[in-house]
C-alpha atoms as a PDB file:
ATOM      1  CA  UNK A   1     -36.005 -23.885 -12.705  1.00  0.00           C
ATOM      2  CA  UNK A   2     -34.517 -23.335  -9.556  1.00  0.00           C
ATOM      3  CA  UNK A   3     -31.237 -25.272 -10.582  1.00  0.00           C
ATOM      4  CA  UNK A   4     -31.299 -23.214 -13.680  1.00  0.00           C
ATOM      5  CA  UNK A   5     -30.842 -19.882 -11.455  1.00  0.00           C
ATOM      6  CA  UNK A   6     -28.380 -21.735  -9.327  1.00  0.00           C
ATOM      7  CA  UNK A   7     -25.957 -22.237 -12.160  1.00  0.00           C
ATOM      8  CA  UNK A   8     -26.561 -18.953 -13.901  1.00  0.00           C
ATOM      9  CA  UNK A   9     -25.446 -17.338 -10.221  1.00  0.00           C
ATOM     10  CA  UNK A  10     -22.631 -19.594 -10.258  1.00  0.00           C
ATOM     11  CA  UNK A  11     -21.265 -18.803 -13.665  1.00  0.00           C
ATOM     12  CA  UNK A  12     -21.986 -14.768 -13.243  1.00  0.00           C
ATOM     13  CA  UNK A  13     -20.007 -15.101  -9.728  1.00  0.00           C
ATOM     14  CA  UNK A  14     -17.111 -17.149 -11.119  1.00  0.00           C
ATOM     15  CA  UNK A  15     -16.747 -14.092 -14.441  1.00  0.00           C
ATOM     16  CA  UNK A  16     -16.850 -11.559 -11.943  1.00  0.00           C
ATOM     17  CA  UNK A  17     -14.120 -13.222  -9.465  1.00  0.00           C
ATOM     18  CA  UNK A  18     -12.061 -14.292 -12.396  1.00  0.00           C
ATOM     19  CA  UNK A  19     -11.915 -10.770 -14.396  1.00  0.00           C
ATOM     20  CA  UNK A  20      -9.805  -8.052 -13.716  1.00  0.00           C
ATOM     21  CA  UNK A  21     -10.814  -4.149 -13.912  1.00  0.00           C
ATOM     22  CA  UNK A  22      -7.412  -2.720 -14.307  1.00  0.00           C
ATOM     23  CA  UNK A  23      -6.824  -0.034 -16.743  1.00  0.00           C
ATOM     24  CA  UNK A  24      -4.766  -1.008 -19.787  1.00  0.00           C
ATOM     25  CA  UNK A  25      -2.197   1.772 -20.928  1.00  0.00           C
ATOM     26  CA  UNK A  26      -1.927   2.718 -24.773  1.00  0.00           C
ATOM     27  CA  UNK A  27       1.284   2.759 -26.561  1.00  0.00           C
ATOM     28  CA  UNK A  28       1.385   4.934 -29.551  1.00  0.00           C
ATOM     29  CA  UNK A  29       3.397   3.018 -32.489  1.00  0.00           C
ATOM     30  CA  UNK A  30       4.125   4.908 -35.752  1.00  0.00           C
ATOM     31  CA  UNK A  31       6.369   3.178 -38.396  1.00  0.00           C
ATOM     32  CA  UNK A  32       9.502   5.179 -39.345  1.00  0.00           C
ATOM     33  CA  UNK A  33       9.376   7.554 -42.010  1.00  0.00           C
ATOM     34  CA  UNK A  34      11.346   7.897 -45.607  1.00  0.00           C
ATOM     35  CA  UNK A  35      14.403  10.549 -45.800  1.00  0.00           C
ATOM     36  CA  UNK A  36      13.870  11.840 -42.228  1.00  0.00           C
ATOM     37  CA  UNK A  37      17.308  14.388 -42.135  1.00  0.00           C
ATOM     38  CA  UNK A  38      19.499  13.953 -38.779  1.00  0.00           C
ATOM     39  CA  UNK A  39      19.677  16.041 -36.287  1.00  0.00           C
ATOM     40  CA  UNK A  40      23.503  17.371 -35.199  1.00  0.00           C
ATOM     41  CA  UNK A  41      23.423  15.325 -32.141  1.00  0.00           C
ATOM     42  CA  UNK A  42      24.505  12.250 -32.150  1.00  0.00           C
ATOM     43  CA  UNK A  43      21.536   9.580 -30.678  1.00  0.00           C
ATOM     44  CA  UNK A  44      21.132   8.476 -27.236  1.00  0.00           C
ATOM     45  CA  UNK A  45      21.796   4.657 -27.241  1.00  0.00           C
ATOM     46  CA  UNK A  46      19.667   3.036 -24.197  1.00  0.00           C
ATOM     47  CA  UNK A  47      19.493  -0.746 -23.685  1.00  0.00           C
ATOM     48  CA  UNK A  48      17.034  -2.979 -22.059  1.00  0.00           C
ATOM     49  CA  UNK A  49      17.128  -5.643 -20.286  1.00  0.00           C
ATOM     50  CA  UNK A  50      15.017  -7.749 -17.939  1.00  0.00           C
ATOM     51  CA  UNK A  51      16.690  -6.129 -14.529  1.00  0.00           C
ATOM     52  CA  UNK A  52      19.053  -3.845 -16.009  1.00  0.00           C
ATOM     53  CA  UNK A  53      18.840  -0.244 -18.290  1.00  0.00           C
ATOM     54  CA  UNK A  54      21.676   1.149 -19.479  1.00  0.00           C
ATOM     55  CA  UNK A  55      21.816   4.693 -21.005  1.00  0.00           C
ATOM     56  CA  UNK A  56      24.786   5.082 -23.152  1.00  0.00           C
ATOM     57  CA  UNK A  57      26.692   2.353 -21.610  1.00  0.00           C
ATOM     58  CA  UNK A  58      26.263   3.570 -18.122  1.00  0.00           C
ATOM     59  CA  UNK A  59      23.802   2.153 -15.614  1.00  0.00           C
ATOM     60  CA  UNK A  60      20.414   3.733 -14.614  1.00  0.00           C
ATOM     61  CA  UNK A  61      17.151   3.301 -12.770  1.00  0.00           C
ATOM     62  CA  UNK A  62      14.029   3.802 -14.957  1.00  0.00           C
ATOM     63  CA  UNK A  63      12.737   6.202 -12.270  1.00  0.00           C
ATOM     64  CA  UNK A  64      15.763   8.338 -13.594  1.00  0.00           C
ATOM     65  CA  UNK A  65      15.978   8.166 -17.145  1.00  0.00           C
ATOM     66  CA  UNK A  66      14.622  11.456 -17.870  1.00  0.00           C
ATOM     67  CA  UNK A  67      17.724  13.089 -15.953  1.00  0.00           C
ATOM     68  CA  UNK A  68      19.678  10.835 -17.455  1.00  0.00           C
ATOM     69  CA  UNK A  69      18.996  11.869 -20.916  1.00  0.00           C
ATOM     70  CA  UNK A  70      18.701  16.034 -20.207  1.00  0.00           C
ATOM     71  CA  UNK A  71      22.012  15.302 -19.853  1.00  0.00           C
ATOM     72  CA  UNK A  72      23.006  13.909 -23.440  1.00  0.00           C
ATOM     73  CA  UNK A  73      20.633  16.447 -24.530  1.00  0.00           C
ATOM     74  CA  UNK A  74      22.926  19.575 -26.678  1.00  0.00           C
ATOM     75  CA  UNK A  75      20.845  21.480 -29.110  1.00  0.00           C
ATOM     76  CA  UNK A  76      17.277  23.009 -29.175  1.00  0.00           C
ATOM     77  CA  UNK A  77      16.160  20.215 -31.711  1.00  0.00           C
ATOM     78  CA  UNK A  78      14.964  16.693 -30.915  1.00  0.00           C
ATOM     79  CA  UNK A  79      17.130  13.899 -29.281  1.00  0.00           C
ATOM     80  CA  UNK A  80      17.285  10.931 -30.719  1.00  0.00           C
ATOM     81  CA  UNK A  81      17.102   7.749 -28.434  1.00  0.00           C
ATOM     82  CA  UNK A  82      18.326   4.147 -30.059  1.00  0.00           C
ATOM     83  CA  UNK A  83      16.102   1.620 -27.695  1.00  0.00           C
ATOM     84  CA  UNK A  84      18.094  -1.893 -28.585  1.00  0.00           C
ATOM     85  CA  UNK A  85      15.890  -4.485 -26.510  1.00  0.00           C
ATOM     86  CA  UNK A  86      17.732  -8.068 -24.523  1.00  0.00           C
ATOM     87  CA  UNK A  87      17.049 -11.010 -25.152  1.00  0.00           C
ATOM     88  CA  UNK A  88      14.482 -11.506 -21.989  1.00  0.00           C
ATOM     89  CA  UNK A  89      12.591  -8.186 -22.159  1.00  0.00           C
ATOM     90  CA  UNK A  90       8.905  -8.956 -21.687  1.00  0.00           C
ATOM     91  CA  UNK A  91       6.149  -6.378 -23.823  1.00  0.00           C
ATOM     92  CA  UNK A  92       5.394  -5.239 -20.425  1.00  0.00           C
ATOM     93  CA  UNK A  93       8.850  -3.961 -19.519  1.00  0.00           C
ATOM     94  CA  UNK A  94       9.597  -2.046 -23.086  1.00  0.00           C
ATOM     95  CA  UNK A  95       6.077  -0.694 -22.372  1.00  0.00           C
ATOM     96  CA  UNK A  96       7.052   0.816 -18.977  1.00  0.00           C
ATOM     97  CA  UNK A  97      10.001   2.257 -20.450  1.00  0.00           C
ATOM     98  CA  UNK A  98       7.785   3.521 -23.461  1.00  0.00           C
ATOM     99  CA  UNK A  99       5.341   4.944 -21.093  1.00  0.00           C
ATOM    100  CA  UNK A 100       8.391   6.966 -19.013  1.00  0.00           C
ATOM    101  CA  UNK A 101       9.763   7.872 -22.620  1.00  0.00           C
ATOM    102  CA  UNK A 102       6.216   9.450 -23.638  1.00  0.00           C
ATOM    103  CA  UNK A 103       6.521  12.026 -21.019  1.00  0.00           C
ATOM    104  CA  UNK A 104      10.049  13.419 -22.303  1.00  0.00           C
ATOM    105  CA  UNK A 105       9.493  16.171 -24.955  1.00  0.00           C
ATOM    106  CA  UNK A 106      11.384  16.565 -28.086  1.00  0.00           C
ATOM    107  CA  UNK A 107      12.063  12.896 -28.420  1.00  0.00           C
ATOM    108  CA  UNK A 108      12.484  10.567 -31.400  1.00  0.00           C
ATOM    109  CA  UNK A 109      12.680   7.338 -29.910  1.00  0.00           C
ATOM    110  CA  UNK A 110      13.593   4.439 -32.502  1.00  0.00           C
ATOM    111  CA  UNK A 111      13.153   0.860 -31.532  1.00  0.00           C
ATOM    112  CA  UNK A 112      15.452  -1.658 -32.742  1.00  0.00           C
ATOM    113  CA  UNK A 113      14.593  -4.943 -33.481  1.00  0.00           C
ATOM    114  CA  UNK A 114      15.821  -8.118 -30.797  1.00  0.00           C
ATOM    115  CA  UNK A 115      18.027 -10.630 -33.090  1.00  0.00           C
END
């Protein structure tokens, strides 16, 4: 009985040392809708990459991609932003710039498929 205990201990110890208790963040995914009518402005094209992010063919940090689109931004209505992912993006990295995106209002952010 005693070695019974012992390896019960052993197992709950290694679980608890092997989990992790971080906090997953939620993406919200929504497939694109029929006959959606376009804005006047003309989308915001931003490309991924592993190490770089470019926002209409100009450089820029992912710390400063919400000044970085105010800028493109012209009329009152929503700005669209074309997200066209590399070759070597991880789901982690579109999700940080997802996550950034998410706090941005009056976007319509359209992700384009990785050929």
């Amino acid at each position: 009985m005693t070695s019974l205990i012992d390896v019960i201990f052993l197992l709950l110890l290694f679980f608890m040392l092997s989990s992790t208790f971080t906090r997953f963040a939620e993406v919200d995914l929504a497939a694109a809708g029929a006959g959606t009518s376009a804005g006047t402005d003309r989308p915001v094209f931003v490309t991924l990459g592993m190490q770089a992010l470019r926002v209409n063919g100009s450089d820029a940090a992912l710390e400063d991609l919400p000044d970085s689109l105010a800028a493109h931004r012209g009329g009152d209505g929503p700005l669209g932003v074309l997200v066209s992912l590399g070759g070597d993006v991880t789901a982690q990295r579109l999700t940080d710039l997802l996550s950034v995106l998410r706090e941005i209002a009056d976007l319509q952010v359209t992700v384009l498929e990785a050929t």
